[in-house]
PDB file of N, CA and C in Angstrom:
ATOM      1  N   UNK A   1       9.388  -3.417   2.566  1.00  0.00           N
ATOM      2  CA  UNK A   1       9.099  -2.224   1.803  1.00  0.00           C
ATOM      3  C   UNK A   1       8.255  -2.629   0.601  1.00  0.00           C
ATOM      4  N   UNK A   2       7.462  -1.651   0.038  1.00  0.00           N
ATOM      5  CA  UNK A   2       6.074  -2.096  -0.648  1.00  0.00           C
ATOM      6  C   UNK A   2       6.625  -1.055  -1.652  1.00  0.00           C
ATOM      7  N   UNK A   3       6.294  -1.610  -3.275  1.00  0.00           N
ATOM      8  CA  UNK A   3       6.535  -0.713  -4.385  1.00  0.00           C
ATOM      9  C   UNK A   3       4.811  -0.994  -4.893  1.00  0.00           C
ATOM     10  N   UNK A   4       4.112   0.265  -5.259  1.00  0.00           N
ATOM     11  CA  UNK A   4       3.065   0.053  -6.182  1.00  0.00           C
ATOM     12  C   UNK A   4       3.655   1.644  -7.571  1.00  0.00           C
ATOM     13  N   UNK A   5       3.017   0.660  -8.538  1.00  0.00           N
ATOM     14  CA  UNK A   5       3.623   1.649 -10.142  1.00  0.00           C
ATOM     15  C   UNK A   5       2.155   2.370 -10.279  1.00  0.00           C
ATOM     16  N   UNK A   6       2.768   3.113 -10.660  1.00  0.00           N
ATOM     17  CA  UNK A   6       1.438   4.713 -11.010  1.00  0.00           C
ATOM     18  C   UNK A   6       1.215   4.311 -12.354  1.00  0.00           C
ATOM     19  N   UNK A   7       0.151   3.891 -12.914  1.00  0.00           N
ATOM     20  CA  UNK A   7      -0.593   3.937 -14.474  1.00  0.00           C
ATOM     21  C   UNK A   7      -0.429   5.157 -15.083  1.00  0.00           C
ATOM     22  N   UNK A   8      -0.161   6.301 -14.433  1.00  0.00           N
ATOM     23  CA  UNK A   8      -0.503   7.600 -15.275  1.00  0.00           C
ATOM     24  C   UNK A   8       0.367   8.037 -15.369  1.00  0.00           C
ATOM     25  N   UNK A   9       2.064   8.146 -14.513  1.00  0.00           N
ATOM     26  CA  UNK A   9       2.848   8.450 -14.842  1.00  0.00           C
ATOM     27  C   UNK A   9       4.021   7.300 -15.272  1.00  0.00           C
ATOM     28  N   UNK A  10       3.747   5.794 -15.065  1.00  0.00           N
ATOM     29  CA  UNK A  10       4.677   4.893 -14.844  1.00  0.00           C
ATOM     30  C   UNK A  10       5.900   5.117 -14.291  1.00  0.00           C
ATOM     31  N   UNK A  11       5.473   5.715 -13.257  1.00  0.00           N
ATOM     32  CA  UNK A  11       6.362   5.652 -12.606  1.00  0.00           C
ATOM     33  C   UNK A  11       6.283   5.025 -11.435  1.00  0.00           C
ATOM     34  N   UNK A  12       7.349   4.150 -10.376  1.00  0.00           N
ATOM     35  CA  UNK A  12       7.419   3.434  -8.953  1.00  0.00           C
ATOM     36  C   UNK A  12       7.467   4.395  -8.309  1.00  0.00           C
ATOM     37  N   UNK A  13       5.976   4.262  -6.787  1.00  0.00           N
ATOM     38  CA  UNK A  13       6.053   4.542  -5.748  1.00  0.00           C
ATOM     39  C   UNK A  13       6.251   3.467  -4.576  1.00  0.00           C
ATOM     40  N   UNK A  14       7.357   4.192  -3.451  1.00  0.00           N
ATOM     41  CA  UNK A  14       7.713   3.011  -2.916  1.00  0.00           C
ATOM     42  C   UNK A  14       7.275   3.867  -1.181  1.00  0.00           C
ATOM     43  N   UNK A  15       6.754   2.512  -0.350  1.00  0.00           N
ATOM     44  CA  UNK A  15       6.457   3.201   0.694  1.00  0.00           C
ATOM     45  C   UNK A  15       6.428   1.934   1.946  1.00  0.00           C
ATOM     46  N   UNK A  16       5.691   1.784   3.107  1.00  0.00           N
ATOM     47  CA  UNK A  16       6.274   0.930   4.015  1.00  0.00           C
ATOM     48  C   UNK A  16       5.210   0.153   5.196  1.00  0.00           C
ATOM     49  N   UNK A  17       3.894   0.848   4.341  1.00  0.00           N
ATOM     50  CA  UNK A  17       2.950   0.736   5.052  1.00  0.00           C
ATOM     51  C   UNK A  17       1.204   0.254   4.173  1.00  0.00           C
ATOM     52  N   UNK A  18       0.619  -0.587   4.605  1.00  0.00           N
ATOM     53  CA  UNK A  18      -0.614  -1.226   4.240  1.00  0.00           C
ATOM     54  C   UNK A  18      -1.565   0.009   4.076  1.00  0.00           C
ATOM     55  N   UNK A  19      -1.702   0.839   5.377  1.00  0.00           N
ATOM     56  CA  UNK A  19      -2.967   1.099   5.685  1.00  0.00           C
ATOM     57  C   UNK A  19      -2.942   2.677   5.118  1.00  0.00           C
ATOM     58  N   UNK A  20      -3.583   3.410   5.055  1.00  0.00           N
ATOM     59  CA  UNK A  20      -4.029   5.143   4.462  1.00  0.00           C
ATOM     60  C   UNK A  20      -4.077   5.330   3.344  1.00  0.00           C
ATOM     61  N   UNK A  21      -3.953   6.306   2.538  1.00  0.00           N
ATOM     62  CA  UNK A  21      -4.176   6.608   1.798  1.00  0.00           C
ATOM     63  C   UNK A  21      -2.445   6.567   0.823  1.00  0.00           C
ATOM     64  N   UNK A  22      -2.450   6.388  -0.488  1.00  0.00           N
ATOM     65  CA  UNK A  22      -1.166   5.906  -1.392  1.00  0.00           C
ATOM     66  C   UNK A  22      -1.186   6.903  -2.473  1.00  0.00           C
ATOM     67  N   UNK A  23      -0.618   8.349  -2.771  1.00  0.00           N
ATOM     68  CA  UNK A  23      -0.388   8.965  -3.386  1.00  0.00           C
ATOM     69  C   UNK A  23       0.879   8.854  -4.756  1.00  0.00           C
ATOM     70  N   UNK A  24       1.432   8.679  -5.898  1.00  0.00           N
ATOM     71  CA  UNK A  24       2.483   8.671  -6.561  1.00  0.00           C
ATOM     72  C   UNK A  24       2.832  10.458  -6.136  1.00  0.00           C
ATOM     73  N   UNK A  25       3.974  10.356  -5.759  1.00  0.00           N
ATOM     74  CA  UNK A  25       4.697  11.517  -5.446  1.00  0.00           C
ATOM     75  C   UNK A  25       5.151  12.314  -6.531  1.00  0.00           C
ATOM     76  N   UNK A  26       5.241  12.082  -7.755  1.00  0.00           N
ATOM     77  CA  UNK A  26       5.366  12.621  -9.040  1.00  0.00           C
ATOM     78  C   UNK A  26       4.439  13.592  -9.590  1.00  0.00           C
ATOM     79  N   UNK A  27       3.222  12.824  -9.637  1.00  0.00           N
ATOM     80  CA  UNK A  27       2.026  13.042 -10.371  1.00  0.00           C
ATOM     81  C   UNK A  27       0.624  13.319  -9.260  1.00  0.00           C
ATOM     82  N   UNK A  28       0.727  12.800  -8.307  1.00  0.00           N
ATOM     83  CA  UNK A  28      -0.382  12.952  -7.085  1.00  0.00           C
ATOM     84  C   UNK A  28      -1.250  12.415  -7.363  1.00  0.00           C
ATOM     85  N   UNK A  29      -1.607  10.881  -8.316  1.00  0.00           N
ATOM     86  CA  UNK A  29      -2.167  10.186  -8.606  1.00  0.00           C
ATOM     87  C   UNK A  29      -2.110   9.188  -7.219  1.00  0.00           C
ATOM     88  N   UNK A  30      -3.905   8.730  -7.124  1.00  0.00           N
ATOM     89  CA  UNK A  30      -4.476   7.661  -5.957  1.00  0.00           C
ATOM     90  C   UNK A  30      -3.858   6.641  -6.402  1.00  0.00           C
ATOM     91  N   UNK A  31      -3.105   6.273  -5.896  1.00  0.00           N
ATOM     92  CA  UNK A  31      -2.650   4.104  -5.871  1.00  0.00           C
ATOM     93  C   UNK A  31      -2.919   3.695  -5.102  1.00  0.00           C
ATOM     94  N   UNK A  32      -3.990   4.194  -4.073  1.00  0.00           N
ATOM     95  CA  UNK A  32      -4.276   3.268  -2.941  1.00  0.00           C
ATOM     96  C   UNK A  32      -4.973   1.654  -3.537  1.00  0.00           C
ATOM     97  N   UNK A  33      -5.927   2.170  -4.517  1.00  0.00           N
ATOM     98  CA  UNK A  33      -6.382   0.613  -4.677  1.00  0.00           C
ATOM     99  C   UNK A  33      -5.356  -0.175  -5.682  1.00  0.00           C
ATOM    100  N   UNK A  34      -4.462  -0.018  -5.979  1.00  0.00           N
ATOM    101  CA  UNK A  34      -3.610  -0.214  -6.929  1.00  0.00           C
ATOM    102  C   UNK A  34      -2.410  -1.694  -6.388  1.00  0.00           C
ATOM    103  N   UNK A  35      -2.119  -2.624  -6.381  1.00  0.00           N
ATOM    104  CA  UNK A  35      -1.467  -3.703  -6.320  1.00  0.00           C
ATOM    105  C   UNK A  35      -0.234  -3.585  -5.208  1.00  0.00           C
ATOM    106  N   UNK A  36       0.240  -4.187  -4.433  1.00  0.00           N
ATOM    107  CA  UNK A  36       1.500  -3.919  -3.696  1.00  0.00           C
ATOM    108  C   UNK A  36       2.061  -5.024  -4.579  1.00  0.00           C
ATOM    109  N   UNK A  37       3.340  -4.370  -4.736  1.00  0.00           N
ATOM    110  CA  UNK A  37       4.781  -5.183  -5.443  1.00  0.00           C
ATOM    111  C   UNK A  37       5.648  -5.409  -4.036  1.00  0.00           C
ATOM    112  N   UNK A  38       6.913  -6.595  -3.792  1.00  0.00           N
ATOM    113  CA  UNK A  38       7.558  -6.496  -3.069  1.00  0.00           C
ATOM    114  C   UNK A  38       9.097  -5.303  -3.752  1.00  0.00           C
ATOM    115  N   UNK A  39       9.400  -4.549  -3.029  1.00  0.00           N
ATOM    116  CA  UNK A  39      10.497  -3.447  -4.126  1.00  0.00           C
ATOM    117  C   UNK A  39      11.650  -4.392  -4.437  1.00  0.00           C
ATOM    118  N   UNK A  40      11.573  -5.184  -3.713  1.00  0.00           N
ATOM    119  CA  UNK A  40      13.478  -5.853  -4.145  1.00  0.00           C
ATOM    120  C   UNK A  40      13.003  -6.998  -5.082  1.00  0.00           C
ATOM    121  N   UNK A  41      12.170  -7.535  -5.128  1.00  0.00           N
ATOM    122  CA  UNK A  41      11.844  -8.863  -5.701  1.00  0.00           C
ATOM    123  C   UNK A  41      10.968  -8.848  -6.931  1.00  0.00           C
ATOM    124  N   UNK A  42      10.050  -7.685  -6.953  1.00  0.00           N
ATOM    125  CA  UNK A  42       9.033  -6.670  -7.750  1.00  0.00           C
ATOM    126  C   UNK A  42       7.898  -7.888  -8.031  1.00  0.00           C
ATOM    127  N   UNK A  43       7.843  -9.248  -6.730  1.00  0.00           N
ATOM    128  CA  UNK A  43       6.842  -9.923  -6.640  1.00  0.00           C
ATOM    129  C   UNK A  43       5.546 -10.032  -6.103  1.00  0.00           C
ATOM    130  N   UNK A  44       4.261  -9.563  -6.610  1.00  0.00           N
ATOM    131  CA  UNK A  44       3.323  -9.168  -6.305  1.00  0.00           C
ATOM    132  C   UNK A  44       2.797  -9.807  -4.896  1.00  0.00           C
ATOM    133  N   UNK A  45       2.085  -8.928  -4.177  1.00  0.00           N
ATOM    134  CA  UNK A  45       2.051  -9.156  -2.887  1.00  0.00           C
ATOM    135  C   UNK A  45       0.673  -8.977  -2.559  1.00  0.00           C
ATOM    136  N   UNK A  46      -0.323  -9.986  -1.675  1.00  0.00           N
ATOM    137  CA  UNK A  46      -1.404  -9.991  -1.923  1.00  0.00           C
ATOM    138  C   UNK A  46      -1.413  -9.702   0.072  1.00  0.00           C
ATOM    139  N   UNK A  47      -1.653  -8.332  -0.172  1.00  0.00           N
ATOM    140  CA  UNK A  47      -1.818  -7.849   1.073  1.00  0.00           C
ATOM    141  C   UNK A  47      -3.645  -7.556   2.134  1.00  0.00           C
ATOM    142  N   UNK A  48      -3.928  -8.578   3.060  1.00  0.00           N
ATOM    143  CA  UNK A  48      -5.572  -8.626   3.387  1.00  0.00           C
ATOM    144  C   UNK A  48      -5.150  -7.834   4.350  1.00  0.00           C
ATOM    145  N   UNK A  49      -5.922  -6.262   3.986  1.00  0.00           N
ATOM    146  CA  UNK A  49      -6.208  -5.270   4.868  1.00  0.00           C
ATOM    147  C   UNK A  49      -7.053  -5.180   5.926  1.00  0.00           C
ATOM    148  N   UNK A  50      -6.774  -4.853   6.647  1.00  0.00           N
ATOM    149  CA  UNK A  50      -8.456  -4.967   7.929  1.00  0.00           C
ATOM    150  C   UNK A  50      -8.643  -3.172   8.593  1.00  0.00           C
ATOM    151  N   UNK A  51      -9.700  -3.294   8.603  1.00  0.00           N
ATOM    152  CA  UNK A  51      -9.774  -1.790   9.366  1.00  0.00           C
ATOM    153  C   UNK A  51      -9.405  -1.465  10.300  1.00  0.00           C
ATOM    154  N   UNK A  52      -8.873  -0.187  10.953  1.00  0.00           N
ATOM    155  CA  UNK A  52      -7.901   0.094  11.699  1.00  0.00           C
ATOM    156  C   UNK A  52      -8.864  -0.503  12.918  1.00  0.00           C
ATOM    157  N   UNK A  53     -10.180  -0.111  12.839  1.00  0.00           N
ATOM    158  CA  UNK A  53     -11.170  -0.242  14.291  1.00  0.00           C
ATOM    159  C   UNK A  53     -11.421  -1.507  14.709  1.00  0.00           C
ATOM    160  N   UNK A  54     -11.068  -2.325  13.413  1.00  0.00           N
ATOM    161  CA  UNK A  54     -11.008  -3.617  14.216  1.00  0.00           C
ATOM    162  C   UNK A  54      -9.959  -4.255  14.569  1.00  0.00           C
ATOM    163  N   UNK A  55      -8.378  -3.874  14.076  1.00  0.00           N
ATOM    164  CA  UNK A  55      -7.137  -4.146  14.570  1.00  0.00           C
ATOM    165  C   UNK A  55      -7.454  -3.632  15.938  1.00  0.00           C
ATOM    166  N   UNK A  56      -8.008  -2.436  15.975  1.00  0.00           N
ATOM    167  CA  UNK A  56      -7.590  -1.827  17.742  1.00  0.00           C
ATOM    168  C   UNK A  56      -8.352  -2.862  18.656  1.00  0.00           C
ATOM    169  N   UNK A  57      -9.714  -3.296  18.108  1.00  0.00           N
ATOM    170  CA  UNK A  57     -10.421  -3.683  19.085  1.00  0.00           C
ATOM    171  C   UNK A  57      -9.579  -5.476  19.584  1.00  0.00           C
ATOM    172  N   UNK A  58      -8.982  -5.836  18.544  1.00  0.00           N
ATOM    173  CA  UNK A  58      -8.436  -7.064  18.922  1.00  0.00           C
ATOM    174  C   UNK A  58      -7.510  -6.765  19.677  1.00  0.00           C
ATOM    175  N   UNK A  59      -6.883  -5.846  19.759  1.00  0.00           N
ATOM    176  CA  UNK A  59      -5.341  -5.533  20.703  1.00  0.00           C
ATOM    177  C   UNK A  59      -6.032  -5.586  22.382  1.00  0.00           C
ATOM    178  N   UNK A  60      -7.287  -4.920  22.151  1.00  0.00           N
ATOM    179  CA  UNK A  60      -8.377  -4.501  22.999  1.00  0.00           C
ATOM    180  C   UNK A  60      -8.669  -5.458  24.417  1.00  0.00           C
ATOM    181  N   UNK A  61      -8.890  -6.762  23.433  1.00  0.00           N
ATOM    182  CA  UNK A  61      -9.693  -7.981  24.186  1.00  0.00           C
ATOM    183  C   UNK A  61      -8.177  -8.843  24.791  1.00  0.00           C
ATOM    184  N   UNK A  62      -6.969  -8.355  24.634  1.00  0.00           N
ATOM    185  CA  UNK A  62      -5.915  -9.311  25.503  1.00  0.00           C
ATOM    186  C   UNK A  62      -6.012  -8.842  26.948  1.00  0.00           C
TER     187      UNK A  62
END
């Protein structure tokens, strides 16, 4: 589980997934480009995203 903190409301959004779009549910502020925290450990997490079209195409070529 992935925590990123909202600048505008400071408040933690917590959610479970890398890829779409990252809203704070409070305030409806973008955190997509905003840092992943781990939630239990609140140790920053350096997550390398890849585009969905090229995840598919690798599933593709087995």
């Amino acid at each position: 589980m992935y925590r990123k903190n909202c600048e505008k409301c400071n408040r933690p959004s917590f959610g479970s997934s890398e890829f779409g779009k990252w809203f704070c549910p409070l305030c409806g502020n973008d955190l997509t480009e905003r840092p992943f925290f781990d939630a239990n450990t609140l140790e920053r997490i350096h997550v390398k995203t890849f585009p969905r079209k090229r995840i598919l195409q690798n599933y593709q070529k087995i």
